[in-house]
Protein backbone atom coordinates (compact mmCIF):
# COMPACT_ATOMS: atom_id res chain seq x y z
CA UNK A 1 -6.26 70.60 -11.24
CA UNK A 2 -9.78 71.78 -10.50
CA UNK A 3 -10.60 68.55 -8.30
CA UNK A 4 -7.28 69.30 -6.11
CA UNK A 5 -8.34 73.29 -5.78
CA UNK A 6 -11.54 72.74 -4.82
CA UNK A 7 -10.34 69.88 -2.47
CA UNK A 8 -7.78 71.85 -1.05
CA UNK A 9 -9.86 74.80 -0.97
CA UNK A 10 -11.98 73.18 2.13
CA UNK A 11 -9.60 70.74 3.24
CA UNK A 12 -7.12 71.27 6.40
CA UNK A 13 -4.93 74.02 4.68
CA UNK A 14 -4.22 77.26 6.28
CA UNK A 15 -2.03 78.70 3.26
CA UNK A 16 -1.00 77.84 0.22
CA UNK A 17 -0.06 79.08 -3.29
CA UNK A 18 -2.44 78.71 -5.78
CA UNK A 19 -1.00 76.78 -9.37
CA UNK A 20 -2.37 79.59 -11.46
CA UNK A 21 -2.93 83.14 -11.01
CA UNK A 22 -6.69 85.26 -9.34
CA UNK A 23 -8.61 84.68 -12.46
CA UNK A 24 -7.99 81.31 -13.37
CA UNK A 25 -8.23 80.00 -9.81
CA UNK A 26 -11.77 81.47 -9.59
CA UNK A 27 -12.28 79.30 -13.33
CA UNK A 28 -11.36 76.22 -11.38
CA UNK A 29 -12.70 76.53 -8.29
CA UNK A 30 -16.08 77.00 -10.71
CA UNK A 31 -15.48 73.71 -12.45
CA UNK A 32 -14.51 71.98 -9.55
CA UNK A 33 -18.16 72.32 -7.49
CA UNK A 34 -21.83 71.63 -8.83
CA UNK A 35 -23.67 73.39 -11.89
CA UNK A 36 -25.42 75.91 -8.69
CA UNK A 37 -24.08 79.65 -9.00
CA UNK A 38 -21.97 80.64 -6.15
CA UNK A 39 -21.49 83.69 -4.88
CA UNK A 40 -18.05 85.73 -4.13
CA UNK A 41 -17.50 89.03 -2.56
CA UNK A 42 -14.92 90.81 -4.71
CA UNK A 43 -13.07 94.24 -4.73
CA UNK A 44 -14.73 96.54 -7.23
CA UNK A 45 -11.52 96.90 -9.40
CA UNK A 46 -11.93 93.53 -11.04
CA UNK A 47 -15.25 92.72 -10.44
CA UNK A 48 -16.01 93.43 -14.22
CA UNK A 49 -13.00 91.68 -15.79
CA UNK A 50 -14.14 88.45 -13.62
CA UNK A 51 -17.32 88.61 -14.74
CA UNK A 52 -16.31 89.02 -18.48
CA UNK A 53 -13.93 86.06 -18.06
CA UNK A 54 -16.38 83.71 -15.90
CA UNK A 55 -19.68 84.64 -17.60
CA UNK A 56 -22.30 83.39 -15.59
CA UNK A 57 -20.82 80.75 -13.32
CA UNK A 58 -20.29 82.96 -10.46
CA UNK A 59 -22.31 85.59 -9.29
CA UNK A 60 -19.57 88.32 -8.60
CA UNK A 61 -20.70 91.08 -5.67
CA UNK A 62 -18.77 94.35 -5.22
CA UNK A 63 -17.91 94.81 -1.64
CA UNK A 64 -19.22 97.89 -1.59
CA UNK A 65 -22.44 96.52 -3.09
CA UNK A 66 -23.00 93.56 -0.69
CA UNK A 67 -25.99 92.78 1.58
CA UNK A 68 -26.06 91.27 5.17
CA UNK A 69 -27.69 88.39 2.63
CA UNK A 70 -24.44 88.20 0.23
CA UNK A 71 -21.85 87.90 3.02
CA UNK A 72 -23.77 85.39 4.54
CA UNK A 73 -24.08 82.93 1.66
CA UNK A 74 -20.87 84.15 -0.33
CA UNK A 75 -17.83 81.38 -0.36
CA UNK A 76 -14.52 83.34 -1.78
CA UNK A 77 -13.77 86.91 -0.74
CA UNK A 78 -11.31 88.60 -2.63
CA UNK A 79 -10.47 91.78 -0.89
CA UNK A 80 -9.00 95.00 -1.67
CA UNK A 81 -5.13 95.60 -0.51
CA UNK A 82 -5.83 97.75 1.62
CA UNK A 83 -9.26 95.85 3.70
CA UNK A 84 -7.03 92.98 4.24
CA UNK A 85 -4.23 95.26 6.18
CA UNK A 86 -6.81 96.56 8.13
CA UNK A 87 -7.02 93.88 10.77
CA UNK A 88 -10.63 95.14 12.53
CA UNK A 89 -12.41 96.02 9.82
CA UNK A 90 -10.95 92.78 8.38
CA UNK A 91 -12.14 90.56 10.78
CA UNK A 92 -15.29 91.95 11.17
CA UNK A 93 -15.85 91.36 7.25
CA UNK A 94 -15.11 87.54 7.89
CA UNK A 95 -16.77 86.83 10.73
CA UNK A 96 -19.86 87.76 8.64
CA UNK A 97 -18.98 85.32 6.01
CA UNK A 98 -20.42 82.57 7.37
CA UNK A 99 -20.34 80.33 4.55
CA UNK A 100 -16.60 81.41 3.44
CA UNK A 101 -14.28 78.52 2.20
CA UNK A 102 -12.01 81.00 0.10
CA UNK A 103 -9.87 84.04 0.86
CA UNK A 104 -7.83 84.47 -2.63
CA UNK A 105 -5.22 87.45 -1.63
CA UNK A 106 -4.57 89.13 -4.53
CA UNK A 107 -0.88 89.59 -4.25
CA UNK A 108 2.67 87.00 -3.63
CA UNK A 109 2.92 85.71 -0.25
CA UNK A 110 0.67 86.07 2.85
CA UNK A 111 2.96 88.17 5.37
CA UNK A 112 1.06 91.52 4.73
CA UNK A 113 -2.48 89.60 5.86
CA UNK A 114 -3.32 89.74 9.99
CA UNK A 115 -3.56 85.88 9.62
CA UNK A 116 -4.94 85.53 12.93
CA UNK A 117 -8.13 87.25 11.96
CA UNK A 118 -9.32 84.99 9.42
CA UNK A 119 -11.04 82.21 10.36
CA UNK A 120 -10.16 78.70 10.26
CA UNK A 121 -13.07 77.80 7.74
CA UNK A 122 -11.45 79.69 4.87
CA UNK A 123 -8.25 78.56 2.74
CA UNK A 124 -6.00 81.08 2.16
CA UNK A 125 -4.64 81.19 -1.48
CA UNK A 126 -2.16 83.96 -3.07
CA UNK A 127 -1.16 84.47 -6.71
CA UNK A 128 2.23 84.24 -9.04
CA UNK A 129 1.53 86.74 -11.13
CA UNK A 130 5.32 88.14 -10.67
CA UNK A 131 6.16 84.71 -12.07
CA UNK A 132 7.21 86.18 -14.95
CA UNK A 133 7.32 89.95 -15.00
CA UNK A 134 9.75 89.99 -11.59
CA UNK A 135 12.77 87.48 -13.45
CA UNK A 136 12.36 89.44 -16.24
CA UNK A 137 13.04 92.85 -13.95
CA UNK A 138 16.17 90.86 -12.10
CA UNK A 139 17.69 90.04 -15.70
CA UNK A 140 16.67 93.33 -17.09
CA UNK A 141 18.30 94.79 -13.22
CA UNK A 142 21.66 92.45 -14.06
CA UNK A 143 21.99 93.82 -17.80
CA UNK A 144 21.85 97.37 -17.08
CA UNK A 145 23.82 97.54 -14.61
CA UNK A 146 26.66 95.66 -16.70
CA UNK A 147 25.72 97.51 -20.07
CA UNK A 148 24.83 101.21 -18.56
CA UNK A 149 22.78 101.51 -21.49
CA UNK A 150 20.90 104.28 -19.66
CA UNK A 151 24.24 106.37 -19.11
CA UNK A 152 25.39 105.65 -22.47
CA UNK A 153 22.33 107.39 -23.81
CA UNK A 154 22.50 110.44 -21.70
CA UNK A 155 26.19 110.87 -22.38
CA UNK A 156 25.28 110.28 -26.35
CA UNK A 157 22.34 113.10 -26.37
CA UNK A 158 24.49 116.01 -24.15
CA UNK A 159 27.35 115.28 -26.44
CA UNK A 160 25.40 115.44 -29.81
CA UNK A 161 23.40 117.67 -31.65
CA UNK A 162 24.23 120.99 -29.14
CA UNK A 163 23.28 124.06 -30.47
CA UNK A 164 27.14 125.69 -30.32
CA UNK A 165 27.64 122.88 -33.10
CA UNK A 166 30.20 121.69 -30.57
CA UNK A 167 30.35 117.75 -30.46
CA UNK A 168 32.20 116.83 -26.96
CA UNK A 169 31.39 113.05 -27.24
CA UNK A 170 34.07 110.83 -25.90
CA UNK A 171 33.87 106.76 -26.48
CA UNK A 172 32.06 104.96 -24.16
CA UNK A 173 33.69 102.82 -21.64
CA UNK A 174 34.06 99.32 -22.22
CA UNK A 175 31.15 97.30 -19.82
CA UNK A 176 31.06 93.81 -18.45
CA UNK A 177 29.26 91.09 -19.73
CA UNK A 178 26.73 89.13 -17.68
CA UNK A 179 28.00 85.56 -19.77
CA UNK A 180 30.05 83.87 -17.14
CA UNK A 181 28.99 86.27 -14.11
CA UNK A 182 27.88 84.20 -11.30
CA UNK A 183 24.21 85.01 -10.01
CA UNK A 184 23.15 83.88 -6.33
CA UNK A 185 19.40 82.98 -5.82
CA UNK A 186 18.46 83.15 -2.43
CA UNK A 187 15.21 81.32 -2.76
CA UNK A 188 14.28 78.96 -5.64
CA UNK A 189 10.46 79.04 -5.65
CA UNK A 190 8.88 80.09 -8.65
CA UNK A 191 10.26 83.49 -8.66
CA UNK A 192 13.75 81.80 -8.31
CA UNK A 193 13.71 79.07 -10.99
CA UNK A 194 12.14 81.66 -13.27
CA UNK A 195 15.55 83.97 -12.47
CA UNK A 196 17.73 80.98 -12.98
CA UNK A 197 15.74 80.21 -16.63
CA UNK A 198 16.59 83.45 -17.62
CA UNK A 199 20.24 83.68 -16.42
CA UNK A 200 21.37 80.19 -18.04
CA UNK A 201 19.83 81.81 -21.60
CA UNK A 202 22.46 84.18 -21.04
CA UNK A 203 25.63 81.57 -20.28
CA UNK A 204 25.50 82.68 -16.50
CA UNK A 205 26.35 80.62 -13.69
CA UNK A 206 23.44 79.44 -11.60
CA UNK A 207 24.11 78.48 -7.71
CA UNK A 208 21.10 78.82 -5.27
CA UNK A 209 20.14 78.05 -1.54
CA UNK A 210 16.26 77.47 -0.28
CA UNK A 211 15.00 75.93 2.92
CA UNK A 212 13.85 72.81 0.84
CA UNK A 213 15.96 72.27 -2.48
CA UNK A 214 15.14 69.74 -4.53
CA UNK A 215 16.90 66.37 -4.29
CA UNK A 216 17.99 66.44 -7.75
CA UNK A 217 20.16 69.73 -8.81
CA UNK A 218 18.14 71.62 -11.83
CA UNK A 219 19.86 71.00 -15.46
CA UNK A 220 22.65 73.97 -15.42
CA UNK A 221 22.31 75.14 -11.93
CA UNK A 222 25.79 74.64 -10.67
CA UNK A 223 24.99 73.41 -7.08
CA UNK A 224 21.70 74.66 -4.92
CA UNK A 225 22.22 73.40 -1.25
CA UNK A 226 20.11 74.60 1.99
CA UNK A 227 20.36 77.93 3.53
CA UNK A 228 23.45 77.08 5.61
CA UNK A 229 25.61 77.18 2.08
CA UNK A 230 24.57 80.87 2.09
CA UNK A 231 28.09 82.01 3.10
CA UNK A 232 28.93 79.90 -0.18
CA UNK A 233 26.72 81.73 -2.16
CA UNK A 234 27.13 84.92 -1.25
CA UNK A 235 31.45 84.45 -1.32
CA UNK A 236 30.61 82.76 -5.24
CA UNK A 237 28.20 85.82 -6.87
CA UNK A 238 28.09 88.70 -8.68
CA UNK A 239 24.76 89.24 -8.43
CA UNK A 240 22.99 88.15 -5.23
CA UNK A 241 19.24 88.01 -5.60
CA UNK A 242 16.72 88.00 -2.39
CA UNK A 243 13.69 85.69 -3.36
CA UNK A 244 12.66 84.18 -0.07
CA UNK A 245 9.39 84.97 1.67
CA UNK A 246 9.63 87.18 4.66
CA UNK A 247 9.35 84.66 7.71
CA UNK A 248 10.59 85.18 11.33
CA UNK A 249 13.50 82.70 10.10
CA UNK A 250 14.12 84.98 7.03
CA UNK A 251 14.22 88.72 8.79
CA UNK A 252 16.96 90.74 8.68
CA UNK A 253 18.80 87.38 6.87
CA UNK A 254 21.11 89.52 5.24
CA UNK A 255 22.82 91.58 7.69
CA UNK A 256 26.61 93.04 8.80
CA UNK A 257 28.16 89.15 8.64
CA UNK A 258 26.41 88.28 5.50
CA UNK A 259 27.09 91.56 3.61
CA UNK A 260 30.74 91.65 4.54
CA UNK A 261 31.03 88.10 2.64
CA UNK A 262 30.12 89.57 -0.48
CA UNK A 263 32.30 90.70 -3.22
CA UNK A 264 33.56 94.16 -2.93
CA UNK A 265 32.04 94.92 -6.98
CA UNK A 266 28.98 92.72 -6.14
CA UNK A 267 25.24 93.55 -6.06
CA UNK A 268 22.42 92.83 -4.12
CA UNK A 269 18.94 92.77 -5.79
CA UNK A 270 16.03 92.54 -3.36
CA UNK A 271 12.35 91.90 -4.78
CA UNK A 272 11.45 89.65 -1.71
CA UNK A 273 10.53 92.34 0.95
CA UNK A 274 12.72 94.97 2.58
CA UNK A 275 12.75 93.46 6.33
CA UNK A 276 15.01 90.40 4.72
CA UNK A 277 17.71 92.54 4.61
CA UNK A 278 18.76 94.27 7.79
CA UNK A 279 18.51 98.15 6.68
CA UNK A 280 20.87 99.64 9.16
CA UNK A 281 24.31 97.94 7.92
CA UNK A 282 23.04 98.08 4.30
CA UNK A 283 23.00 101.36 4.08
CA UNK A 284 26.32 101.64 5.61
CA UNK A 285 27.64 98.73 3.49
CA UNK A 286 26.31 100.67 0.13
CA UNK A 287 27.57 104.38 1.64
CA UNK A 288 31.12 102.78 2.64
CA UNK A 289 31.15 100.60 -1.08
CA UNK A 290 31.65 98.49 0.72
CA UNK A 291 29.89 95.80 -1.96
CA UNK A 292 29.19 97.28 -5.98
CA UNK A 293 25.67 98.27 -5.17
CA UNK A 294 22.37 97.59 -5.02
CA UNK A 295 18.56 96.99 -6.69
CA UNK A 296 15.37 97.25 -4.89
CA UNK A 297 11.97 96.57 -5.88
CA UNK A 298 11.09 96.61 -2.13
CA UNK A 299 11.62 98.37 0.95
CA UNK A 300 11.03 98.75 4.77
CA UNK A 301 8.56 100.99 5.44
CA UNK A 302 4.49 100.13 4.73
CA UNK A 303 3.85 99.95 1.28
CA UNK A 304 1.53 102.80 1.64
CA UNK A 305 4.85 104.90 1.69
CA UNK A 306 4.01 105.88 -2.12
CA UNK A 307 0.21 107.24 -0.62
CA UNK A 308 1.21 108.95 2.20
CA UNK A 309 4.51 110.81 0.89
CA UNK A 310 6.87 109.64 3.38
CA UNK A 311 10.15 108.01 2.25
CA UNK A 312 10.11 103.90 1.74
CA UNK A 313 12.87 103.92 3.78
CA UNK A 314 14.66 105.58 6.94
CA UNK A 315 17.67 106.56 4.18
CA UNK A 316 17.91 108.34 1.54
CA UNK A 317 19.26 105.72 -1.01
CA UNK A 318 18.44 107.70 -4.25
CA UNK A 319 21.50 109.94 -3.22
CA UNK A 320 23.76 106.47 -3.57
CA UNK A 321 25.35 106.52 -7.00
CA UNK A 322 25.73 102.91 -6.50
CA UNK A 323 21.98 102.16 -5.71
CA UNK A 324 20.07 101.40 -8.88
């Protein structure tokens, strides 16, 4: 592994996903080249967990720290969020690396990174470190909204324990089980096969598209097939789960056609990128129930919605009881 990262690392590749997450990359890419320190421009908010975890293999340079001398010789930049978005001040930073080999983007997928400003001397490499945590959120996403446990434990505390000594509680509603639902995964990279993992422990059924399945169907996936079987998929599920990179070929994928195949109870879970899903007829598919709902993790407008305190989205989808 550390020959083929530091290989790939200053071989022909524009972009590609690293096998491990930020900090073990670095750990490789240090193994990989000669006993000499390198140096690395990094963003001041891990700059002392790297050094903790690569002692003194690297010499680790705050951004804000660095010299006309450190960009020069320094081989990996790993920049803040919000430097890399910045496409002047971005390019200006690279063009002053002139020893650069590494850009290591600290976040899944390269779409939010003006690729045209970074130079063709650097490899760009991303991280999975939603590998785990984001199938864990769908699943989590799936058995609430099945189980209501949430609802069931507001009802439970207004109903209880009032101080008119009143007890109103009713019993709860009988909720679905997820064993036997039928979960759609709209990408099966490692977010995707992580999702299906999950969904198999818990006697779902499995059926995915991607651009390139594998030959051989995964052990209890009932059928995966390329992204012309989406009208399949999305006819088949229950749950219908967005995990595709957002691509020309992948914006606004889900729009009025695709929605309107969906089951009428079914949800849509989307922790891709808002753009994949075409926000005008979603909102009027969710306001008209027309489908059973929907989970975001992600939405349309720039992430620095949360900063600025403008709405992540033209809509207000919190007003949806069927948005989740």
């Amino acid at each position: 592994q550390a020959i083929l990262f530091a290989k790939t690392a200053v071989g022909p590749c524009r972009a590609f996903r690293c096998p491990m997450a930020l900090l073990p990359a670095l750990l490789l890419g240090a193994l990989a080249v000669a006993a000499a320190q390198k140096t690395a421009i990094v963003d001041s908010q891990i700059s002392s967990e790297l050094k903790e975890r690569l002692g003194s293999s690297w010499r680790l340079v705050s951004l804000e720290d660095a010299t006309a001398e450190d960009l020069q010789s320094a081989e990996v930049l790993c920049p803040p969020f919000g430097l890399a978005r910045n496409a002047s001040a971005f390019s200006l930073l690279l063009e002053k690396m002139k020893s650069g080999k590494l850009l290591q983007w600290m976040a899944a997928g390269t779409d939010l990174i003006n690729m045209s400003a970074v130079p063709k001397n650097f490899a760009i490499c991303d991280v999975h470190q939603g590998g785990v945590a984001i199938p864990e959120y769908v699943l989590s996403a799936i058995l609430q909204w099945n189980v209501r446990i949430l609802q069931m434990d507001a009802d439970f505390r207004g109903c209880t324990w009032r101080q008119d000594m009143v007890n109103s509680c009713r019993r709860p509603k009988y909720h679905k089980e997820v064993a036997n639902q039928t979960v759609g995964l709209i990408g099966f990279g490692t977010i995707g096969r992580g999702v299906a993992t999950r969904a198999l422990g818990l006697q779902m059924r499995v059926v995915a598209v991607d651009a390139r399945p594998p030959a051989v169907t995964p052990p209890g996936v009932a059928w995966i097939g390329t992204d012309d079987q989406l009208p399949r998929l999305l006819a088949e599920s229950d749950f219908v789960v967005v995990a595709v990179p957002l691509l020309p070929a992948t914006r606004n994928m889900i729009g009025v056609k695709e929605l309107s195949l969906m089951k009428s109870d079914a949800v849509l879970i989307n922790i891709a990128r808002g753009p994949i899903v075409d926000e005008v007829p979603f909102w009027a598919a969710l306001q008209g129930e027309k489908i059973g709902g929907a989970v975001l993790d992600v939405w349309w407008n720039d992430f620095s919605w949360f900063q600025n305190g403008t709405w992540p989205s033209t809509y207000n989808f919190s007003s949806l009881p069927n948005f989740g």
